[in-house]
PDB file of N, CA and C in Angstrom:
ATOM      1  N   UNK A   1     154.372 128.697 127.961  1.00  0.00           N
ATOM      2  CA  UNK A   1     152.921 128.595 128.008  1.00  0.00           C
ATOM      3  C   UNK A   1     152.368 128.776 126.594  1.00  0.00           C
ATOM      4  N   UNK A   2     151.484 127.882 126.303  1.00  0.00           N
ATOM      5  CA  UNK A   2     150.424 127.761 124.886  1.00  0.00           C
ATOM      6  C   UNK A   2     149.099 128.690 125.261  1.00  0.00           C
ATOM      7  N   UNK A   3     148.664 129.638 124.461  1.00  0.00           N
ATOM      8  CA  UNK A   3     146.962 129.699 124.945  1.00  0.00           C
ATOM      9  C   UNK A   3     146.927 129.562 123.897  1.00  0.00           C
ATOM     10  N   UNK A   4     145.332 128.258 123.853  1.00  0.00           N
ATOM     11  CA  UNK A   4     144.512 127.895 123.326  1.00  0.00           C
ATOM     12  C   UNK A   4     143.036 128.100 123.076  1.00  0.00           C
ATOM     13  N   UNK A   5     142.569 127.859 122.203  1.00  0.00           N
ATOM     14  CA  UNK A   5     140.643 128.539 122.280  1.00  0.00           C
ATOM     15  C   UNK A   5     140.183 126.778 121.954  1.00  0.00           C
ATOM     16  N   UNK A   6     139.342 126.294 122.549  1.00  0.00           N
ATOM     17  CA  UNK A   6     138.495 125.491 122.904  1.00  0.00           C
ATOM     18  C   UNK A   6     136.891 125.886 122.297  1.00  0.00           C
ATOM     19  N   UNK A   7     136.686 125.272 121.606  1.00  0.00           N
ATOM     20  CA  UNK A   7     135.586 125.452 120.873  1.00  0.00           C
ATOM     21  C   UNK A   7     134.177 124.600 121.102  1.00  0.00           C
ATOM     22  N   UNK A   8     133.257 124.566 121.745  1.00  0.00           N
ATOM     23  CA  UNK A   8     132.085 123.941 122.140  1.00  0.00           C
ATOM     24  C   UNK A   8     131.087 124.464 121.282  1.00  0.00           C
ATOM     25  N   UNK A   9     131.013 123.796 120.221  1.00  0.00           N
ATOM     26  CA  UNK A   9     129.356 124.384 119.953  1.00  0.00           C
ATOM     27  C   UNK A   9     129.800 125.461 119.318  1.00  0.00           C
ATOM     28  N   UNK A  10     129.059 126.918 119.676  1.00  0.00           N
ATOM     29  CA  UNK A  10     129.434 128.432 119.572  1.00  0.00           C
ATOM     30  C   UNK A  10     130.533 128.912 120.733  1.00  0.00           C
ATOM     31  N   UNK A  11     130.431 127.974 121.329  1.00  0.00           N
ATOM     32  CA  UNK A  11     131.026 128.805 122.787  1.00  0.00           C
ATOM     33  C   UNK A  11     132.758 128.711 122.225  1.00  0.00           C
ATOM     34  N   UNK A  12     132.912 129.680 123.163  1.00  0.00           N
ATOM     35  CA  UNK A  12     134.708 129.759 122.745  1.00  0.00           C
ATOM     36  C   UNK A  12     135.517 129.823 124.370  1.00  0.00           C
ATOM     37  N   UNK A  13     136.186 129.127 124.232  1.00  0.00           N
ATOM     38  CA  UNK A  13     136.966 129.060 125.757  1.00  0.00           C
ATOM     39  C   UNK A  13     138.519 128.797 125.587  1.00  0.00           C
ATOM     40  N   UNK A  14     139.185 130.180 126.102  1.00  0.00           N
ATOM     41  CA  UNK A  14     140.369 130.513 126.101  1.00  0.00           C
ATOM     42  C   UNK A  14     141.205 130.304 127.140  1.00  0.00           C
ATOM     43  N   UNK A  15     142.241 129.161 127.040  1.00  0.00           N
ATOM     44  CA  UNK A  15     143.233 128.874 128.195  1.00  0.00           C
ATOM     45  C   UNK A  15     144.756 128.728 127.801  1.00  0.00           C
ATOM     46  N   UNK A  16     145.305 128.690 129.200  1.00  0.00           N
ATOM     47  CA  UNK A  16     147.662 129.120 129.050  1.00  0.00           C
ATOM     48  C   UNK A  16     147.497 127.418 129.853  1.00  0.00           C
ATOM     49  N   UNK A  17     147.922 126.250 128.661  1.00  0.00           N
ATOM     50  CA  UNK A  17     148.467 125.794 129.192  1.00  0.00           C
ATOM     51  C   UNK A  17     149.665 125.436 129.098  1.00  0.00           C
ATOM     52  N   UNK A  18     150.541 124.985 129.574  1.00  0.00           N
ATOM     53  CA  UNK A  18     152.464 124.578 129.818  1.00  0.00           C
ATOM     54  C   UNK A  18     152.469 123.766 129.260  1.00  0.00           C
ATOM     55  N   UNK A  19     153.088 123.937 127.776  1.00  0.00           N
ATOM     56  CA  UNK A  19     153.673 123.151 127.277  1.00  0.00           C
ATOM     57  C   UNK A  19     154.881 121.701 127.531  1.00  0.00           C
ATOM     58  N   UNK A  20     155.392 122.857 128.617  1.00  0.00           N
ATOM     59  CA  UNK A  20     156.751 122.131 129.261  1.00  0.00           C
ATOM     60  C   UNK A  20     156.427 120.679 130.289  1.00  0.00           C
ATOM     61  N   UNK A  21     154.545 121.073 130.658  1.00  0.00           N
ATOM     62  CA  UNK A  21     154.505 120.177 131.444  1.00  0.00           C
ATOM     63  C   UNK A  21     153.663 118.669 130.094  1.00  0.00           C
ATOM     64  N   UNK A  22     152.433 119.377 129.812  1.00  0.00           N
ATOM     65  CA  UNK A  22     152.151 118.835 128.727  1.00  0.00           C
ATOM     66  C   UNK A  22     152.413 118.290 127.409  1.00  0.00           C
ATOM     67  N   UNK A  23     152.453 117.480 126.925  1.00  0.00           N
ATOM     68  CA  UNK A  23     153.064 116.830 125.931  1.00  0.00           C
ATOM     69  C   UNK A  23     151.816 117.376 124.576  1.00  0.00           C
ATOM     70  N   UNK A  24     150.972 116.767 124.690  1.00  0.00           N
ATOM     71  CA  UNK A  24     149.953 117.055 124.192  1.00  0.00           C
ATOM     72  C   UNK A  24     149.026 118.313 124.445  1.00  0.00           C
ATOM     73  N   UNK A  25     149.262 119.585 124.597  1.00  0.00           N
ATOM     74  CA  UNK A  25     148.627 120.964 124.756  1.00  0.00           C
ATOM     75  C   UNK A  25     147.266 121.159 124.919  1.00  0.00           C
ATOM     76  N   UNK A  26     147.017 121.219 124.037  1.00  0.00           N
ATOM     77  CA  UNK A  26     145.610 121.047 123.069  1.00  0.00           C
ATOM     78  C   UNK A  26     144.710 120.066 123.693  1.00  0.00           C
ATOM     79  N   UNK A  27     145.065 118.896 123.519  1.00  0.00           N
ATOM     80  CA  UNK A  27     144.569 117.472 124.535  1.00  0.00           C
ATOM     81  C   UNK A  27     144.227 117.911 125.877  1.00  0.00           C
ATOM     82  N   UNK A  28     145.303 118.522 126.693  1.00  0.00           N
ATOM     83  CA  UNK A  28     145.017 118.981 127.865  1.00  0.00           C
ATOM     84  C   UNK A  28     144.290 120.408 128.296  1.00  0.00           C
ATOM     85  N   UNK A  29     144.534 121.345 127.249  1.00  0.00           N
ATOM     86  CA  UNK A  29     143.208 122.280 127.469  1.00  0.00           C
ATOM     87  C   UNK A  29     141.853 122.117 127.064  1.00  0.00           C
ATOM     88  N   UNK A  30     141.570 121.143 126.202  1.00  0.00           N
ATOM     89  CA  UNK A  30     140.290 120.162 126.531  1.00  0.00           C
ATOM     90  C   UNK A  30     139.668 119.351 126.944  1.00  0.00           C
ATOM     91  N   UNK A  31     140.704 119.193 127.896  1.00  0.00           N
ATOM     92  CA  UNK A  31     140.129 117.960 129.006  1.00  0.00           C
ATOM     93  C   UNK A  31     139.831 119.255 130.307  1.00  0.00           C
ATOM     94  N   UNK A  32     140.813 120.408 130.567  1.00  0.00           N
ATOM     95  CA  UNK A  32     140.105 121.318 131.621  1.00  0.00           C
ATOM     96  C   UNK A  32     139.113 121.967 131.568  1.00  0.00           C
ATOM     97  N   UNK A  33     138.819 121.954 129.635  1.00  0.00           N
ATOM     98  CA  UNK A  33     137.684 122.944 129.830  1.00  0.00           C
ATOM     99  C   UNK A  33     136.318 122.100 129.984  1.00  0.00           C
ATOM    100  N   UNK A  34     136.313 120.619 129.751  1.00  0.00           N
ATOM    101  CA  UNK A  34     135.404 120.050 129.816  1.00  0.00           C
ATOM    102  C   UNK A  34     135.301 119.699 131.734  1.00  0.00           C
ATOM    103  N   UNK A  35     136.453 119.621 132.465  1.00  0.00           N
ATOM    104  CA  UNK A  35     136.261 119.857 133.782  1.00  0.00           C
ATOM    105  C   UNK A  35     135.635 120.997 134.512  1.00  0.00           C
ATOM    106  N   UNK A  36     135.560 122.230 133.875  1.00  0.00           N
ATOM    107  CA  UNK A  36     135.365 123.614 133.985  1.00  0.00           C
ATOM    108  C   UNK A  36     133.764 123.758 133.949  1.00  0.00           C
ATOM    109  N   UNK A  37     133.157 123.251 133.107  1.00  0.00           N
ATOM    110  CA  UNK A  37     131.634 122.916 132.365  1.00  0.00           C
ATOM    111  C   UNK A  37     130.859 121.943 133.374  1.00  0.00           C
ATOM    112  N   UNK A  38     131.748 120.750 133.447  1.00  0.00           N
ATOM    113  CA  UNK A  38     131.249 119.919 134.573  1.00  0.00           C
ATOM    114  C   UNK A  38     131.260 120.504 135.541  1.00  0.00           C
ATOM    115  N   UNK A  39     131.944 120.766 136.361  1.00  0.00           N
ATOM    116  CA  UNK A  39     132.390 121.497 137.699  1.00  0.00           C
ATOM    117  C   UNK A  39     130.948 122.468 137.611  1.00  0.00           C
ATOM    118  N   UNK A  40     130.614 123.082 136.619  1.00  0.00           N
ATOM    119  CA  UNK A  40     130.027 124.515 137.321  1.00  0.00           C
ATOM    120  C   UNK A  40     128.176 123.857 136.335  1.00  0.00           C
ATOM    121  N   UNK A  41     128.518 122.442 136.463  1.00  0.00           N
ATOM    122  CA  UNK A  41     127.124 121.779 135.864  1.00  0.00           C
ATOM    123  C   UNK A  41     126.440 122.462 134.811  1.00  0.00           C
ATOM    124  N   UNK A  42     127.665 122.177 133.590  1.00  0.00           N
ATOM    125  CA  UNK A  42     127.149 122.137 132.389  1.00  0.00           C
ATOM    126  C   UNK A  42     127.333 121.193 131.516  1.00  0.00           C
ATOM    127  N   UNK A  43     126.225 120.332 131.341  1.00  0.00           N
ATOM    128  CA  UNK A  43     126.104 118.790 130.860  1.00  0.00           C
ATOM    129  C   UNK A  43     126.446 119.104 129.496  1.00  0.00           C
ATOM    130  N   UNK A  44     126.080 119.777 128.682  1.00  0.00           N
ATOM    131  CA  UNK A  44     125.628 120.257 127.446  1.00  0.00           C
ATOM    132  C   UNK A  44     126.994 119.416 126.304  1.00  0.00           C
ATOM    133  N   UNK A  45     127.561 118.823 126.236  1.00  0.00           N
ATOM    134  CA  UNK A  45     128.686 118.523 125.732  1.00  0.00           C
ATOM    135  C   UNK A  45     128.298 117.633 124.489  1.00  0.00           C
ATOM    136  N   UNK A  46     128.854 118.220 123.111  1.00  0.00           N
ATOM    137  CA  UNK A  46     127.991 117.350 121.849  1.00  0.00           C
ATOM    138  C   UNK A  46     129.333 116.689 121.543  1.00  0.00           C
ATOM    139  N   UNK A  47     129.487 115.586 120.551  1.00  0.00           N
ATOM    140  CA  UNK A  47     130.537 114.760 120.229  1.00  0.00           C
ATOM    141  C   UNK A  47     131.422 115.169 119.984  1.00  0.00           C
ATOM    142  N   UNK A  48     132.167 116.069 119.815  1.00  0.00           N
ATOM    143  CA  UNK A  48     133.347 116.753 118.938  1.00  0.00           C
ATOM    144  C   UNK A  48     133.251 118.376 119.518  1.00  0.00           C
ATOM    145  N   UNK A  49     134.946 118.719 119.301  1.00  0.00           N
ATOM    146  CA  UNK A  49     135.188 119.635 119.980  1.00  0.00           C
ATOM    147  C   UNK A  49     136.143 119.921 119.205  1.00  0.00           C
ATOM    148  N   UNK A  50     136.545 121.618 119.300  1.00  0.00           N
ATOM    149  CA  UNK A  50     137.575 121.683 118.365  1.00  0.00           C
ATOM    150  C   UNK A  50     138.928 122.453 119.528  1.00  0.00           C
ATOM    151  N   UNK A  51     140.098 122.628 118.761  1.00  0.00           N
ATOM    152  CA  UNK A  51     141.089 123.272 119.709  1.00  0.00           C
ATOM    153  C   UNK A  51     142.048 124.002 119.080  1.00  0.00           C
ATOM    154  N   UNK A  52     142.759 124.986 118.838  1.00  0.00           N
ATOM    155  CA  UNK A  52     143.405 125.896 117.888  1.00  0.00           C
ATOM    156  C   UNK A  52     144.201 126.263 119.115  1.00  0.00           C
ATOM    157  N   UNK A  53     145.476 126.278 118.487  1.00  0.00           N
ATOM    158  CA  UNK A  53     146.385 127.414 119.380  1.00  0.00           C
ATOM    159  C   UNK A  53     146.549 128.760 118.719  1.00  0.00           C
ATOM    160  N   UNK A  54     146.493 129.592 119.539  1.00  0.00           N
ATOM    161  CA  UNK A  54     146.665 130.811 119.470  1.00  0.00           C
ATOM    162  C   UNK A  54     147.791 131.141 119.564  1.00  0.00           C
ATOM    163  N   UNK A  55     147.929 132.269 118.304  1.00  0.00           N
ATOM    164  CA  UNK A  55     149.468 132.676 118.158  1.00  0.00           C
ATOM    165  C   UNK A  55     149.398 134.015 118.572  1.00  0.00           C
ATOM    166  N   UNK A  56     150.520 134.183 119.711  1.00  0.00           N
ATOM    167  CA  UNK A  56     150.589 135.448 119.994  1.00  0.00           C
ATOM    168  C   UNK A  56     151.609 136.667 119.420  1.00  0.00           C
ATOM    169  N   UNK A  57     152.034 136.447 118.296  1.00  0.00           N
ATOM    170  CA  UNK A  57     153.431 136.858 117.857  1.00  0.00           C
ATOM    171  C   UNK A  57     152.748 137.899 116.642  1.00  0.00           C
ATOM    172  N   UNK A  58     151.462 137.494 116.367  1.00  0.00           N
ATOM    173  CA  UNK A  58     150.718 138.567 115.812  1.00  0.00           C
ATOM    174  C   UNK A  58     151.362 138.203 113.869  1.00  0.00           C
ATOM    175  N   UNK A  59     152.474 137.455 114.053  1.00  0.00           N
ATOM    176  CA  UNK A  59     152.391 136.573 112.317  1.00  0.00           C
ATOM    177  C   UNK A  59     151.584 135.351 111.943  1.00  0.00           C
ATOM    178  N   UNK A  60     151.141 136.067 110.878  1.00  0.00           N
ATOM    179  CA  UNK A  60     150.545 135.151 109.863  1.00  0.00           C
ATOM    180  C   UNK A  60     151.047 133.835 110.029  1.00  0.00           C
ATOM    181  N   UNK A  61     150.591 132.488 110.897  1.00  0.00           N
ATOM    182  CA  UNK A  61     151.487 131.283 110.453  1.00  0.00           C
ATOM    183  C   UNK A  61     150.001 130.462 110.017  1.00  0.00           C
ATOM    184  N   UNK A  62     150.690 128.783 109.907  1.00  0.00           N
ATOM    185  CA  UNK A  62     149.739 128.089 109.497  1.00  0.00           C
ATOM    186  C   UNK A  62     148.992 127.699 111.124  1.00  0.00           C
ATOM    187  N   UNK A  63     147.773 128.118 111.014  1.00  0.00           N
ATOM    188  CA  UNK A  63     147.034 127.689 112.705  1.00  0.00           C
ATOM    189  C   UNK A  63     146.981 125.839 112.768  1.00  0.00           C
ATOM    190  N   UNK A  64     147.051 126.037 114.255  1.00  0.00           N
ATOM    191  CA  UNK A  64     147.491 124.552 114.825  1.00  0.00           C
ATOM    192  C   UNK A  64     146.408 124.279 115.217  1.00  0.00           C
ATOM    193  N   UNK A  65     145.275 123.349 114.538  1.00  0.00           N
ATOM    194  CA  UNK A  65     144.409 122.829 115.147  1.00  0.00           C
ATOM    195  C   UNK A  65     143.609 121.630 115.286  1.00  0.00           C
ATOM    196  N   UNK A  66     143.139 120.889 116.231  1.00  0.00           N
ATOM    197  CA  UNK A  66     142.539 119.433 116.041  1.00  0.00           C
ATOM    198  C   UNK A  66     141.127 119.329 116.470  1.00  0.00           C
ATOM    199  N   UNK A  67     140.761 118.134 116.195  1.00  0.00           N
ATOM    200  CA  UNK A  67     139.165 118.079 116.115  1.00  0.00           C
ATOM    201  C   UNK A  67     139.167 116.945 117.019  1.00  0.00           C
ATOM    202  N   UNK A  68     138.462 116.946 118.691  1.00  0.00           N
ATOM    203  CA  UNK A  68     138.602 115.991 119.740  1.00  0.00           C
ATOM    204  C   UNK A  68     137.739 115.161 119.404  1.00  0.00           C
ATOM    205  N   UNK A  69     137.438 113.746 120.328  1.00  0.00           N
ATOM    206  CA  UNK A  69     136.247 112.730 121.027  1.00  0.00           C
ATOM    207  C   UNK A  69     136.018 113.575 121.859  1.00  0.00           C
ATOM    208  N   UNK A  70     134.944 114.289 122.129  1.00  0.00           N
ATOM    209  CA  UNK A  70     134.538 114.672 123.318  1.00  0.00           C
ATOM    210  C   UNK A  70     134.413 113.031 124.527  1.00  0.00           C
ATOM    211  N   UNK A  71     134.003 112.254 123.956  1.00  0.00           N
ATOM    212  CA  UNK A  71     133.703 111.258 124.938  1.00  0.00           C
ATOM    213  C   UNK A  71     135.273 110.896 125.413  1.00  0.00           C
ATOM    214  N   UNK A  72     136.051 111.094 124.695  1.00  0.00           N
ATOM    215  CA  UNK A  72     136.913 110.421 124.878  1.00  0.00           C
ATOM    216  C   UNK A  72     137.795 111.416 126.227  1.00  0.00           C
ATOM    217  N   UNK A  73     137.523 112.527 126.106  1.00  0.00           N
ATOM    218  CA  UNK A  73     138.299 113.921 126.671  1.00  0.00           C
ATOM    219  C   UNK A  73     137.451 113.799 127.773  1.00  0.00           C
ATOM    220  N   UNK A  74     136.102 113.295 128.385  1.00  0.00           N
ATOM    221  CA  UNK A  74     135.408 112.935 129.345  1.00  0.00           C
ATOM    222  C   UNK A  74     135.800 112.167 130.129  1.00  0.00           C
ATOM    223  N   UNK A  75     136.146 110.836 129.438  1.00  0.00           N
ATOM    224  CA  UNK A  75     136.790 109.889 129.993  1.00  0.00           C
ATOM    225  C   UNK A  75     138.704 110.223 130.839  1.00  0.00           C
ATOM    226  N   UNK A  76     138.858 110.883 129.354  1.00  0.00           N
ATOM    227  CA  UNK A  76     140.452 111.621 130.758  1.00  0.00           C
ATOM    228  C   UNK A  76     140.030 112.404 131.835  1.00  0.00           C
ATOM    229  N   UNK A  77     139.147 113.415 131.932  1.00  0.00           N
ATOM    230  CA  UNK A  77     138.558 114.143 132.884  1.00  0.00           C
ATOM    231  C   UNK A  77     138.145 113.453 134.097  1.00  0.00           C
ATOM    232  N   UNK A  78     137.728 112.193 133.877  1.00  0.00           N
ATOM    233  CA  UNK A  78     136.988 111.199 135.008  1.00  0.00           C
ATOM    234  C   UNK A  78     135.784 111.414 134.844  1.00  0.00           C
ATOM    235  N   UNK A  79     134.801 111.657 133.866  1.00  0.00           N
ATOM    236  CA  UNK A  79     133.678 112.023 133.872  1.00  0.00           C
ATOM    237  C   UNK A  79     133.260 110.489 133.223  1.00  0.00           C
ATOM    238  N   UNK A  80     133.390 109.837 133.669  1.00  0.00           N
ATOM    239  CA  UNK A  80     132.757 108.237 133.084  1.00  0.00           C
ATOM    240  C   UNK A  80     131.779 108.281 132.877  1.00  0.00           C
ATOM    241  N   UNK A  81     130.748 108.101 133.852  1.00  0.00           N
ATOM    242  CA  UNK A  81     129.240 108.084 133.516  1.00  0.00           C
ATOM    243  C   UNK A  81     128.539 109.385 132.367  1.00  0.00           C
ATOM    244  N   UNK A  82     129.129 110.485 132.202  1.00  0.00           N
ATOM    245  CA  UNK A  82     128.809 111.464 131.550  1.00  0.00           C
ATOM    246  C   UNK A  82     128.925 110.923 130.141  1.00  0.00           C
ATOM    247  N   UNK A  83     130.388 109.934 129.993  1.00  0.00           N
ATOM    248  CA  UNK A  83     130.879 109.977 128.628  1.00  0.00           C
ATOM    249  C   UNK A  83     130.568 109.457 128.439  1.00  0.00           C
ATOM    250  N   UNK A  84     129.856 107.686 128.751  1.00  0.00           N
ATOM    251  CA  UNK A  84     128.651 106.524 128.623  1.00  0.00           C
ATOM    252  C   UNK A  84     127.721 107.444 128.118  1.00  0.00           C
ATOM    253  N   UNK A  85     127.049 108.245 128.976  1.00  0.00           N
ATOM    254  CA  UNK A  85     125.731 108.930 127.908  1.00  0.00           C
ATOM    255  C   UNK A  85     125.842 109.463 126.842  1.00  0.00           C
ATOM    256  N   UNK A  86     126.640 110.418 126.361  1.00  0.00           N
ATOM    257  CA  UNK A  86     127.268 111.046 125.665  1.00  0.00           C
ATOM    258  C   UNK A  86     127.527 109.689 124.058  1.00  0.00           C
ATOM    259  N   UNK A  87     128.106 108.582 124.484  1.00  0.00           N
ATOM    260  CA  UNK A  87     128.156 107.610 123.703  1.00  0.00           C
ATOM    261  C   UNK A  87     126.847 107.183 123.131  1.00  0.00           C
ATOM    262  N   UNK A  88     126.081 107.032 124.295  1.00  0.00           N
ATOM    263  CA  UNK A  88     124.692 105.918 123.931  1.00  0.00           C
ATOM    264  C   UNK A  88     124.159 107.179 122.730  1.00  0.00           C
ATOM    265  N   UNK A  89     123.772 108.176 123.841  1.00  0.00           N
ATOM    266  CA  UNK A  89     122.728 109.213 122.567  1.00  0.00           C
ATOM    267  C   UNK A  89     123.684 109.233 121.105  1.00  0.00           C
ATOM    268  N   UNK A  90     125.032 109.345 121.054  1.00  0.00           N
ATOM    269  CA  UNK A  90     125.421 109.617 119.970  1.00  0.00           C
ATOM    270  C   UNK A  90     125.258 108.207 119.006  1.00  0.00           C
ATOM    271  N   UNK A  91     125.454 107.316 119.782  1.00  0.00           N
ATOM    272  CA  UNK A  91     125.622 105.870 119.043  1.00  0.00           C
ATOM    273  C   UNK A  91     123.825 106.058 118.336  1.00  0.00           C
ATOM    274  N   UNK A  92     122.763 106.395 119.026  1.00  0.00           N
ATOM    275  CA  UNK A  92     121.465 106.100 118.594  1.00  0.00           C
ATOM    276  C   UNK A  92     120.929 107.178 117.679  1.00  0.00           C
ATOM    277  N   UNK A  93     121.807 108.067 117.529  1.00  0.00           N
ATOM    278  CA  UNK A  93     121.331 108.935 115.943  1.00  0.00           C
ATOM    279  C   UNK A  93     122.521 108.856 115.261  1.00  0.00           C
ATOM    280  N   UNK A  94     123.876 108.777 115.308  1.00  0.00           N
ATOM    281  CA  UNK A  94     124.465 108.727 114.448  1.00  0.00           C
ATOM    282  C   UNK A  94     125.177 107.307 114.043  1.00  0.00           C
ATOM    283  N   UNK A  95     124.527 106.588 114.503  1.00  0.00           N
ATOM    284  CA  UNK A  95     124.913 105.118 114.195  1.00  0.00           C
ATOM    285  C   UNK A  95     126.794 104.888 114.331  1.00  0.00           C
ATOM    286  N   UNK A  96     127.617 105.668 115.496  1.00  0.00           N
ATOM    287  CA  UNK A  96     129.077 105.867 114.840  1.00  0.00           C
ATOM    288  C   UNK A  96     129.150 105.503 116.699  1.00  0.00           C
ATOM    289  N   UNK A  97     130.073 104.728 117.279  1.00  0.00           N
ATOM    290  CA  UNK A  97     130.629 104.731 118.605  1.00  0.00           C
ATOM    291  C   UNK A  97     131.620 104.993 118.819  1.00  0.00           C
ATOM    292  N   UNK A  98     131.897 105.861 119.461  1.00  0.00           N
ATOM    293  CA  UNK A  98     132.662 107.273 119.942  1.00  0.00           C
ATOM    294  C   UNK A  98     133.699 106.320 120.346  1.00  0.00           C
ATOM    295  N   UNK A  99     133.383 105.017 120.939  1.00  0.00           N
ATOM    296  CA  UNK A  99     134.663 104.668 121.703  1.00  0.00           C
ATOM    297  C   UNK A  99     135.277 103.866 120.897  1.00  0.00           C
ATOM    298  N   UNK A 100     135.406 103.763 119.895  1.00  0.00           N
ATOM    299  CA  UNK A 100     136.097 103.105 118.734  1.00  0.00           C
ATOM    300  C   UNK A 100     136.813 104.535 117.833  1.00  0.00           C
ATOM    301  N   UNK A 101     136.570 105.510 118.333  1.00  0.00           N
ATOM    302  CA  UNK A 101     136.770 106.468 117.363  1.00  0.00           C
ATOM    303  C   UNK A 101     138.330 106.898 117.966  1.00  0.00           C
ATOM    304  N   UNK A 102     139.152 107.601 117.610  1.00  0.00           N
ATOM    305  CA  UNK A 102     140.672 107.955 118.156  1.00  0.00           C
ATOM    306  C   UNK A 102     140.443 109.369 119.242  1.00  0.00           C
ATOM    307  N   UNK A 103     141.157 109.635 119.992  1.00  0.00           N
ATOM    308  CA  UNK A 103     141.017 111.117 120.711  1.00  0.00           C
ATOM    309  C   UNK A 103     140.737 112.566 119.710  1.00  0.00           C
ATOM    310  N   UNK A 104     141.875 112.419 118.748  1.00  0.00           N
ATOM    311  CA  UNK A 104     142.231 113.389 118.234  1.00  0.00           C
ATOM    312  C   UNK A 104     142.095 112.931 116.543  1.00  0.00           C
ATOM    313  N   UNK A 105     141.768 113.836 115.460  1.00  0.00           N
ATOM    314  CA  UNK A 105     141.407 113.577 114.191  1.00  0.00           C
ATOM    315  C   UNK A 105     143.724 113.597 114.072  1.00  0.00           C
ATOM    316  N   UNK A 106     143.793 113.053 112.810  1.00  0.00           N
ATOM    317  CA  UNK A 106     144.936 113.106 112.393  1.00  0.00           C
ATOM    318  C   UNK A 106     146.075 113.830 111.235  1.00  0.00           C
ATOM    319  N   UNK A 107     144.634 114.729 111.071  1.00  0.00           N
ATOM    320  CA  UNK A 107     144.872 115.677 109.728  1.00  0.00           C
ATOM    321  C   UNK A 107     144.760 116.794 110.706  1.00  0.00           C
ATOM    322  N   UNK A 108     146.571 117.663 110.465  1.00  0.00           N
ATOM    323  CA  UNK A 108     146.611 119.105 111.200  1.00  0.00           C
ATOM    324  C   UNK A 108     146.980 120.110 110.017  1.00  0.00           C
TER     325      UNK A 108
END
């Protein structure tokens, strides 16, 4: 098991997920926590999300972390229509479409 902190905004959200089952960790504790938010109807979701694993071994290493598509982590969730909005508003102030953009940044 990985625990991870999930980063929204200010908010911080801490989850164990299985590596063994997951390929991608990180990927998948931000797709539950954005199920978690939905589920308990919290729309609030801005373009980007961050994800760090947490080391429990209490040494100093280099931290493991990536910078999501929220739209895109919507769209694995099944939140379609959420991640369409999520696109439009972002496409109309930041001139950038989310769905051209990759899941995950590529610099760790």
């Amino acid at each position: 098991m990985k625990k991870v902190v999930v980063c929204i905004d200010r908010d911080r959200y801490e989850i164990d997920i299985d590596d063994s089952v997951f390929d991608d960790y990180k990927l998948e504790g931000c797709t539950q926590i954005i199920e978690r938010l939905m589920t308990n109807g919290d729309h609030r979701i801005p373009a980007f999300m961050f994800c760090e694993e947490v080391d429990s071994t209490k040494i100093k290493i280099q931290i493991k972390c990536g910078t999501y598509n929220s739209y895109k982590i919507m769209i694995n969730a099944g939140y379609h229509v959420m991640a369409e909005k999520l696109r439009v508003a972002f496409f109309k102030t930041d001139h950038l479409d989310l769905a051209d953009e990759p899941i995950q940044n590529k610099a760790q």
